[in-house]
PDB file of N, CA and C in Angstrom:
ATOM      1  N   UNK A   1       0.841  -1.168   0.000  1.00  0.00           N
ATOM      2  CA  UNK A   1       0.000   0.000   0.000  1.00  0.00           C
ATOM      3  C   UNK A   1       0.888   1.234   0.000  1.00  0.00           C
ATOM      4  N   UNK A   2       0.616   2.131  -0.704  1.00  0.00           N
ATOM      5  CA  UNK A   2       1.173   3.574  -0.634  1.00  0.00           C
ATOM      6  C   UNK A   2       0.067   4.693  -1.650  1.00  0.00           C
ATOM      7  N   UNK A   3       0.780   5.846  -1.302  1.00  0.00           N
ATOM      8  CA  UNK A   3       0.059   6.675  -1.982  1.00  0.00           C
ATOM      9  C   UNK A   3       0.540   6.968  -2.772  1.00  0.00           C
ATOM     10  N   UNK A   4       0.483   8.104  -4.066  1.00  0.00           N
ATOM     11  CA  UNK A   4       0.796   8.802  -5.152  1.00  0.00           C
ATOM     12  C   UNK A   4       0.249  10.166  -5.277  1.00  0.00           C
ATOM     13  N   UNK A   5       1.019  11.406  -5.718  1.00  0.00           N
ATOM     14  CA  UNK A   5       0.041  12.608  -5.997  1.00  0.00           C
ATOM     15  C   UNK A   5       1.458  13.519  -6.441  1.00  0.00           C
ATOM     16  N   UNK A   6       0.621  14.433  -7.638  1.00  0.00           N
ATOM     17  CA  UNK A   6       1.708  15.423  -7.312  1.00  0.00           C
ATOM     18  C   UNK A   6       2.295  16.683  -6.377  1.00  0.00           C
ATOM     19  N   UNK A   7       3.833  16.315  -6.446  1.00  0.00           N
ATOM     20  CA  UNK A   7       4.422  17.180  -5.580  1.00  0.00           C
ATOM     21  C   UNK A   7       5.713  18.228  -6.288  1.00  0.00           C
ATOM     22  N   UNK A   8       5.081  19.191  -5.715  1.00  0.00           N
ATOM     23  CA  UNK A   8       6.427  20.046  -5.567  1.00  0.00           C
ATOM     24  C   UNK A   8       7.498  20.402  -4.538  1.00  0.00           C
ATOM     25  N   UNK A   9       8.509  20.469  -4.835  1.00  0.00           N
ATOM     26  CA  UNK A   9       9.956  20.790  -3.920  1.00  0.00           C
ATOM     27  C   UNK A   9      10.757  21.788  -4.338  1.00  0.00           C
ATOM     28  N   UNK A  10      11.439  22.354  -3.246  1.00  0.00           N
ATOM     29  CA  UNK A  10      12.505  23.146  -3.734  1.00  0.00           C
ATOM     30  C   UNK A  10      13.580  22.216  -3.630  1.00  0.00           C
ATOM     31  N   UNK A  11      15.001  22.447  -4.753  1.00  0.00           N
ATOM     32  CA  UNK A  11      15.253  21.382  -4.550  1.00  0.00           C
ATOM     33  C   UNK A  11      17.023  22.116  -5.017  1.00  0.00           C
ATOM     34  N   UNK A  12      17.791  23.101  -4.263  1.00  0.00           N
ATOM     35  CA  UNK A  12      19.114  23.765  -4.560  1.00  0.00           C
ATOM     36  C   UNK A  12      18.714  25.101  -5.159  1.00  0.00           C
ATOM     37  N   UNK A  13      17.607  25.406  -5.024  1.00  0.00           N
ATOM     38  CA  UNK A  13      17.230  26.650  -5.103  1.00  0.00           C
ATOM     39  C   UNK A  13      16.244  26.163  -6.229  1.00  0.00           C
ATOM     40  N   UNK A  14      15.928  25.542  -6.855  1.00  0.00           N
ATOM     41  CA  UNK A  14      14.952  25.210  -7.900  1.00  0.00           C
ATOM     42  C   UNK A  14      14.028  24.373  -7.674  1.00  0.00           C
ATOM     43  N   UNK A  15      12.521  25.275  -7.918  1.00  0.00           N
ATOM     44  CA  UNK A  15      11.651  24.306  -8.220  1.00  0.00           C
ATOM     45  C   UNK A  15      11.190  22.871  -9.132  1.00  0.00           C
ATOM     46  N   UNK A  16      10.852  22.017  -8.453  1.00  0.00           N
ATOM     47  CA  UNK A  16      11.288  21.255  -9.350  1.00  0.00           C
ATOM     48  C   UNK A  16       9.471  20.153  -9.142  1.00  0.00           C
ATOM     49  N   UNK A  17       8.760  19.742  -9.858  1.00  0.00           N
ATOM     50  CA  UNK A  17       7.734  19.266 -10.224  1.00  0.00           C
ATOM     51  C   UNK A  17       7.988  17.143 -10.213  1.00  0.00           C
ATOM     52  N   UNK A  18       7.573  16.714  -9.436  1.00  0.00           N
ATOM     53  CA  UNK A  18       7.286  15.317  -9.749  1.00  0.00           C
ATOM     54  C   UNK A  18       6.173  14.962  -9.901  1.00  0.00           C
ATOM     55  N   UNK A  19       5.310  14.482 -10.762  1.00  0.00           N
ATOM     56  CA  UNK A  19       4.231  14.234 -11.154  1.00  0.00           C
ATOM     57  C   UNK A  19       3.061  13.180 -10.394  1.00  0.00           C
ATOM     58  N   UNK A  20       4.124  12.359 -10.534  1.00  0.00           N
ATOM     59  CA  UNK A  20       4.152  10.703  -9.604  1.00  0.00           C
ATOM     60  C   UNK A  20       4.799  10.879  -8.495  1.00  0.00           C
ATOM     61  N   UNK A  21       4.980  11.439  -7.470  1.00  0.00           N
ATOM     62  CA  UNK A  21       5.683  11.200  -6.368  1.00  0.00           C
ATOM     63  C   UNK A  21       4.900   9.949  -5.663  1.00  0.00           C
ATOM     64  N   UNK A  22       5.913   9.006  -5.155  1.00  0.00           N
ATOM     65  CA  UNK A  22       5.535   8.281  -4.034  1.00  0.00           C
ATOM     66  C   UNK A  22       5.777   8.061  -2.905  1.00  0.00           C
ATOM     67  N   UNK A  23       4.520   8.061  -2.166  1.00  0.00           N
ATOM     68  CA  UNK A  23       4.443   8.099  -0.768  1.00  0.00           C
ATOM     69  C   UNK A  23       4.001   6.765   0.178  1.00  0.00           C
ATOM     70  N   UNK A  24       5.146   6.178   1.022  1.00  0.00           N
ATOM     71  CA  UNK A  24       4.667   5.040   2.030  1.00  0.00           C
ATOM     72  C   UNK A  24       5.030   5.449   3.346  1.00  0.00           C
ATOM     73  N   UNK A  25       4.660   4.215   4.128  1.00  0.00           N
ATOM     74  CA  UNK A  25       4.887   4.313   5.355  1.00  0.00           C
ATOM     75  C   UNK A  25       6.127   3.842   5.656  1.00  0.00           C
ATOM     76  N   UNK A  26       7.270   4.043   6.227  1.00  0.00           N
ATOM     77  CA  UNK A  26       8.109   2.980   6.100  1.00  0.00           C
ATOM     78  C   UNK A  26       8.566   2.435   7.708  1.00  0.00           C
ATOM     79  N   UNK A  27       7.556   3.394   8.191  1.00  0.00           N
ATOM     80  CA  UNK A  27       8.425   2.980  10.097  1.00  0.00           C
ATOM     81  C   UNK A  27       6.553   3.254  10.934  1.00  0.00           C
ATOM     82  N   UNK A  28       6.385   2.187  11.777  1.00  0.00           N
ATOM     83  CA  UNK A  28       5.229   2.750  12.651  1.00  0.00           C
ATOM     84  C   UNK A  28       5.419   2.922  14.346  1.00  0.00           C
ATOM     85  N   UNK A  29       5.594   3.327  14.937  1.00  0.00           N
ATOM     86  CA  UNK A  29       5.513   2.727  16.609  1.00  0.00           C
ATOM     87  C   UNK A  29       3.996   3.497  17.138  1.00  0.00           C
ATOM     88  N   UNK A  30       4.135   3.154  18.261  1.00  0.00           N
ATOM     89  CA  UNK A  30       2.810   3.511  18.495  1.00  0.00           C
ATOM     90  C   UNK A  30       2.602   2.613  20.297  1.00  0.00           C
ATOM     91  N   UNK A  31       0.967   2.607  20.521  1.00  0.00           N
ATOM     92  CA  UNK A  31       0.383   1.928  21.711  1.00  0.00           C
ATOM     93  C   UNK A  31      -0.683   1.989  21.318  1.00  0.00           C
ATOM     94  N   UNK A  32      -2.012   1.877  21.974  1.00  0.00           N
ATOM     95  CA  UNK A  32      -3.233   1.781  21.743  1.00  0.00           C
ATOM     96  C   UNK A  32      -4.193   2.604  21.605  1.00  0.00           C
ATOM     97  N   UNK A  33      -3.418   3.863  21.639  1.00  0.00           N
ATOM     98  CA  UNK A  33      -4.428   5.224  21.217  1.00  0.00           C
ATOM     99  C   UNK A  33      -3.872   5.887  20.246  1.00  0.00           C
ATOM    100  N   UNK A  34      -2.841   5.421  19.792  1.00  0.00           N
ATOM    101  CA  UNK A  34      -1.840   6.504  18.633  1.00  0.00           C
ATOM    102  C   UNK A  34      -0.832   5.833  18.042  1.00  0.00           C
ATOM    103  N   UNK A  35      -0.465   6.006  16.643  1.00  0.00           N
ATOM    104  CA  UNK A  35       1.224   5.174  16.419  1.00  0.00           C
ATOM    105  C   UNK A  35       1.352   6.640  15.388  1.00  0.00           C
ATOM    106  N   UNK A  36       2.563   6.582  15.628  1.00  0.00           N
ATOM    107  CA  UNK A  36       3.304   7.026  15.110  1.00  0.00           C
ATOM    108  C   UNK A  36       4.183   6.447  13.575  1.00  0.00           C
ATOM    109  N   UNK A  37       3.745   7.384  12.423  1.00  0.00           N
ATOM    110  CA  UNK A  37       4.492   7.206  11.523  1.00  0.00           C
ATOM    111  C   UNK A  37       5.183   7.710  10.251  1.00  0.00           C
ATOM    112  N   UNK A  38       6.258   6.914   9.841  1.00  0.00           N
ATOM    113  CA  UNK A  38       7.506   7.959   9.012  1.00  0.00           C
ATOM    114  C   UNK A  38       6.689   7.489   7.768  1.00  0.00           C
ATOM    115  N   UNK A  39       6.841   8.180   7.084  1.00  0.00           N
ATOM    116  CA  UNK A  39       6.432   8.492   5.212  1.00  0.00           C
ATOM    117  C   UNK A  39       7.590   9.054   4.688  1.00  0.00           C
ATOM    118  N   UNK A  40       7.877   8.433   3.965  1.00  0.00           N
ATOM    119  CA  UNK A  40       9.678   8.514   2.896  1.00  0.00           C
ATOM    120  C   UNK A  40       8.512   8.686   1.745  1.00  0.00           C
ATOM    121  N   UNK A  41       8.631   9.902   1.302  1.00  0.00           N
ATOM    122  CA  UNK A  41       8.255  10.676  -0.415  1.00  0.00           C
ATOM    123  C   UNK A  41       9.823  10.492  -1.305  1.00  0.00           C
ATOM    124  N   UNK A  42       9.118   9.830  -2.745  1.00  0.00           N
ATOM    125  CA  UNK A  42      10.140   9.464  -3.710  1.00  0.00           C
ATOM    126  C   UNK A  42       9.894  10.195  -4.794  1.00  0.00           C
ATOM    127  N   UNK A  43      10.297  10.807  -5.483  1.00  0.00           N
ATOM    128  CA  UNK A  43      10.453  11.212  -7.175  1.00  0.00           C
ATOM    129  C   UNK A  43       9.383   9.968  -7.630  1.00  0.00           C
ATOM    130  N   UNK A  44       9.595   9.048  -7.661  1.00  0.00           N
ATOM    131  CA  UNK A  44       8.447   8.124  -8.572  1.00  0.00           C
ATOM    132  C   UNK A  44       8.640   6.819  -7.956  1.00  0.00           C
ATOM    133  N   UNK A  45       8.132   5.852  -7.818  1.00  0.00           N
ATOM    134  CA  UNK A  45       8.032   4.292  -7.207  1.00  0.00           C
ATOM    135  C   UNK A  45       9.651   3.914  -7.944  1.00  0.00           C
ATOM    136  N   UNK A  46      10.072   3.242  -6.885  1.00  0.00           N
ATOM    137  CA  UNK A  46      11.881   2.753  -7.148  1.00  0.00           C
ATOM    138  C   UNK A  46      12.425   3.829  -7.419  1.00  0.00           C
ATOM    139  N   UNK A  47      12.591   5.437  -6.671  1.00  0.00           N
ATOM    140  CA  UNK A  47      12.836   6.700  -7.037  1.00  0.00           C
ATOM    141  C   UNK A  47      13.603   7.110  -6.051  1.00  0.00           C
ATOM    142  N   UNK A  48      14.376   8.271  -6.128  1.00  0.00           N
ATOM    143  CA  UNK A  48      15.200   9.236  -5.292  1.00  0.00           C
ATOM    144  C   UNK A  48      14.192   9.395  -4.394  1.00  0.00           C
ATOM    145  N   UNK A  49      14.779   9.245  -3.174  1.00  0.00           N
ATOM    146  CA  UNK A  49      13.853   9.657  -1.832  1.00  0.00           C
ATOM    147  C   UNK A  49      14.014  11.609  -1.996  1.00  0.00           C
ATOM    148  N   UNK A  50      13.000  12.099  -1.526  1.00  0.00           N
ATOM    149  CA  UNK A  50      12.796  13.353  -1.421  1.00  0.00           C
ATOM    150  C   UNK A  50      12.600  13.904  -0.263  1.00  0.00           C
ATOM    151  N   UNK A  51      12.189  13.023   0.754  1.00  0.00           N
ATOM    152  CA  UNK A  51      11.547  13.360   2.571  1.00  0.00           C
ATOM    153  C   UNK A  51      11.537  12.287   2.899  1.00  0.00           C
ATOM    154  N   UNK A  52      11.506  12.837   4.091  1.00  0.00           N
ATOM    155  CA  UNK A  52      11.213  11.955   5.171  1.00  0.00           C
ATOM    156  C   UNK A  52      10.468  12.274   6.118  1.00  0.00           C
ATOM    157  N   UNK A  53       9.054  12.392   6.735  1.00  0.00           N
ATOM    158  CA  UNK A  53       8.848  12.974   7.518  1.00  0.00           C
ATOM    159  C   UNK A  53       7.341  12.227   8.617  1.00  0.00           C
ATOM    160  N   UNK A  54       7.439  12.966   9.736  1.00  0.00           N
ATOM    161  CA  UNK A  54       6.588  11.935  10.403  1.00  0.00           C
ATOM    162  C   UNK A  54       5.183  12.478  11.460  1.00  0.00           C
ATOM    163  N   UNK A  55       4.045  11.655  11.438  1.00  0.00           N
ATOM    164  CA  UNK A  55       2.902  11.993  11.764  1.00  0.00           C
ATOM    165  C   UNK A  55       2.414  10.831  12.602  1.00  0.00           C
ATOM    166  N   UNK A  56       1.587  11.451  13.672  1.00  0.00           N
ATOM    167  CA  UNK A  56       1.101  11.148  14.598  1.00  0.00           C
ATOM    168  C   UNK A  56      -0.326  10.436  14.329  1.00  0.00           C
ATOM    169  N   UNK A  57      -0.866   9.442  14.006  1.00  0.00           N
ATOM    170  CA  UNK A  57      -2.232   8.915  13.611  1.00  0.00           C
ATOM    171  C   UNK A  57      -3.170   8.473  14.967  1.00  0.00           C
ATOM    172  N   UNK A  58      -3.943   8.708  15.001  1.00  0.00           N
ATOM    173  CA  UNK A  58      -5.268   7.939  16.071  1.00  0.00           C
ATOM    174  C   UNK A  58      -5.971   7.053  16.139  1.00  0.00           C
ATOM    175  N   UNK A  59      -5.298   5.948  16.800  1.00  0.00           N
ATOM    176  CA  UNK A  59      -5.998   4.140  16.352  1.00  0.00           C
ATOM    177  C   UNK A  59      -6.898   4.014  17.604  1.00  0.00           C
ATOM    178  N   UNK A  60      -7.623   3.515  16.058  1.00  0.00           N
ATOM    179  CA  UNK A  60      -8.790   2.713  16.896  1.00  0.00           C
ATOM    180  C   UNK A  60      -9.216   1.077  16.709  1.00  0.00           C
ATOM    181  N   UNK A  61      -8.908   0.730  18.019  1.00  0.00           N
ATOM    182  CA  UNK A  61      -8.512  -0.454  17.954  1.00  0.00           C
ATOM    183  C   UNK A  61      -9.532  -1.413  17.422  1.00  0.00           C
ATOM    184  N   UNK A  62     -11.026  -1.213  17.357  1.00  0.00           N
ATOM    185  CA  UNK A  62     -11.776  -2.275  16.752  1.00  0.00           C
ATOM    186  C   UNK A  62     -11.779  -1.779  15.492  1.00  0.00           C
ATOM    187  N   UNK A  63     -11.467  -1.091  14.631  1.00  0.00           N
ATOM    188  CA  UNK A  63     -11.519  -0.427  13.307  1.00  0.00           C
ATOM    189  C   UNK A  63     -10.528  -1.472  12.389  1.00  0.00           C
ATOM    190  N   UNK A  64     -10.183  -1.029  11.458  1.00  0.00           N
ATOM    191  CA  UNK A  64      -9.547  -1.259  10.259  1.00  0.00           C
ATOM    192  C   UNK A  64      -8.373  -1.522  10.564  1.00  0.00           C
ATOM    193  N   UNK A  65      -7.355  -2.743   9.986  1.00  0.00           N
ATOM    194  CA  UNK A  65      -5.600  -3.030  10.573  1.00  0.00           C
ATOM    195  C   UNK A  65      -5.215  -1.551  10.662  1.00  0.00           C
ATOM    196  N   UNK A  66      -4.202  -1.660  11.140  1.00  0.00           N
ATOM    197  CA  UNK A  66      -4.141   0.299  11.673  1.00  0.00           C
ATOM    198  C   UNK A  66      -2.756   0.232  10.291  1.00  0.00           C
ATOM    199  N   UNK A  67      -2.346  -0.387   9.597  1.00  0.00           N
ATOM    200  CA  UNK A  67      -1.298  -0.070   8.327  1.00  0.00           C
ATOM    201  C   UNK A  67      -2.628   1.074   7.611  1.00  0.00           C
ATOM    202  N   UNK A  68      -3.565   0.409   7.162  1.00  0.00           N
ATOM    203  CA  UNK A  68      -5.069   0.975   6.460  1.00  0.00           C
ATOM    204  C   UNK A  68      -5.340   2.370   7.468  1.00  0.00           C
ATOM    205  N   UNK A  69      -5.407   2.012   8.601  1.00  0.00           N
ATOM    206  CA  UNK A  69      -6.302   3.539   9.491  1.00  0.00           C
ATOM    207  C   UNK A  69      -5.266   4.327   8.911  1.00  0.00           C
ATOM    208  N   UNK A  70      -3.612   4.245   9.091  1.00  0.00           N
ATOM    209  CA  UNK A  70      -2.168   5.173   8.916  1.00  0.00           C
ATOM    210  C   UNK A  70      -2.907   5.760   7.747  1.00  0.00           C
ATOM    211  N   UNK A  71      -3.216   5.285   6.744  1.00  0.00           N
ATOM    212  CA  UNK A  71      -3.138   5.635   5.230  1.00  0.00           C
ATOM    213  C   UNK A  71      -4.438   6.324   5.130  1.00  0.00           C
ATOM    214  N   UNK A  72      -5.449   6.076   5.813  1.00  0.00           N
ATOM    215  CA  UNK A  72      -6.657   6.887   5.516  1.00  0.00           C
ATOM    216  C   UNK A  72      -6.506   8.165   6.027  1.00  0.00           C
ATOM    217  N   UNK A  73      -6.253   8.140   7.515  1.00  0.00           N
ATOM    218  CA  UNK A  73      -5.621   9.263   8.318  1.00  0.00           C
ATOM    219  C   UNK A  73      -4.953  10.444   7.178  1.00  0.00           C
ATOM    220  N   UNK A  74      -3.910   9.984   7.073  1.00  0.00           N
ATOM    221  CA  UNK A  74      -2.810  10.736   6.001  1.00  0.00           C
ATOM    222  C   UNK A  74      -3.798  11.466   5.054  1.00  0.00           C
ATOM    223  N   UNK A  75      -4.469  11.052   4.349  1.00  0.00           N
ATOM    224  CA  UNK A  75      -5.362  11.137   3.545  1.00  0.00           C
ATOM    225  C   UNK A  75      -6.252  12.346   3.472  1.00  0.00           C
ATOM    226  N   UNK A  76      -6.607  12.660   5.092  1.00  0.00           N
ATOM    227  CA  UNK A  76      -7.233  13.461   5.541  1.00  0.00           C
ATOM    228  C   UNK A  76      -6.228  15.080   6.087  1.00  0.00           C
ATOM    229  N   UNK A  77      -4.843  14.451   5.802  1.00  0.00           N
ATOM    230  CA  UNK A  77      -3.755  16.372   5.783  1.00  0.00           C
ATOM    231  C   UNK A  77      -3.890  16.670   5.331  1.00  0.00           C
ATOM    232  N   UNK A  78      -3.089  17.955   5.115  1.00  0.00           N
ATOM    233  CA  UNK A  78      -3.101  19.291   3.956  1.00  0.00           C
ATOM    234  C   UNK A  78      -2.123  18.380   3.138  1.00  0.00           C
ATOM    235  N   UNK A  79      -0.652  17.837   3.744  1.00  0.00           N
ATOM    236  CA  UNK A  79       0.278  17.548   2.928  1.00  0.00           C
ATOM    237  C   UNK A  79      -0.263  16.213   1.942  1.00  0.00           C
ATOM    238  N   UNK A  80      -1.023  16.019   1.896  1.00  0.00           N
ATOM    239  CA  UNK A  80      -2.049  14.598   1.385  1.00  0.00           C
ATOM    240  C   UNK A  80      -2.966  14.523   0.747  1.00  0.00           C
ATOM    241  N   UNK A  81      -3.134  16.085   0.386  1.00  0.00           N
ATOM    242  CA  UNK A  81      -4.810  16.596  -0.410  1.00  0.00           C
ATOM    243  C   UNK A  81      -4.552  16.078  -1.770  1.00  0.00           C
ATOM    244  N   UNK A  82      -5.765  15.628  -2.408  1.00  0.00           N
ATOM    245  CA  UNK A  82      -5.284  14.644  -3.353  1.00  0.00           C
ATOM    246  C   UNK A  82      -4.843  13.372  -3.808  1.00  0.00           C
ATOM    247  N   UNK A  83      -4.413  12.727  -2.879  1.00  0.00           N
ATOM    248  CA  UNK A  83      -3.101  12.061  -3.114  1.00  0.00           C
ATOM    249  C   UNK A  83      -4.404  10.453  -3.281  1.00  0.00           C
ATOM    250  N   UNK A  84      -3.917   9.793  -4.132  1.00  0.00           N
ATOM    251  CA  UNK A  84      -4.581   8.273  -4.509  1.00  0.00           C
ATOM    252  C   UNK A  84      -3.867   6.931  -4.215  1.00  0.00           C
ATOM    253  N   UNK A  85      -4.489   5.947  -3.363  1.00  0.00           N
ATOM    254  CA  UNK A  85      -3.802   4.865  -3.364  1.00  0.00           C
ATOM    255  C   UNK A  85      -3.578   3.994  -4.546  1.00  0.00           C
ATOM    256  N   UNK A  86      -2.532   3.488  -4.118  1.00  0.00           N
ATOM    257  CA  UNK A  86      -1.477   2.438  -5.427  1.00  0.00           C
ATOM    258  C   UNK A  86      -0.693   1.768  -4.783  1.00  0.00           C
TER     259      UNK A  86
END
């Protein structure tokens, strides 16, 4: 599971456009009210990593495997508007 959407970066002083950026989870920790997790953004699937960066999600434990809650969550940022699973 991951996401996709486009992104922009500055990137040495230049803007620079990836169309396809991809977005996963690649680290979770957490307990039973929250996990925590890292999202590594790539230029395109098998791509130059671009970020790394990390968000706080709210599990709920009879709900959905919480890999799925992470990704819906996300879904619902600013940095995420848009963005389609793949």
């Amino acid at each position: 599971m991951a996401l996709t959407k486009l992104q922009t970066k500055t990137v040495l002083g230049q803007e620079l456009t990836f169309p396809n950026a991809y977005m996963k989870i690649t680290t979770i920790f957490g307990n039973k009210i929250e996990i925590l997790v890292s999202v590594e953004t790539y230029a395109k699937k098998d791509g130059e990593m671009l970020s790394n960066n990390q968000y706080s999600v709210p599990l709920v434990l009879d709900g959905s495997n919480f890999i799925a809650q992470a990704y819906d969550h996300l879904k619902t940022l600013p940095d995420f508007a848009g963005a389609a699973d793949c």
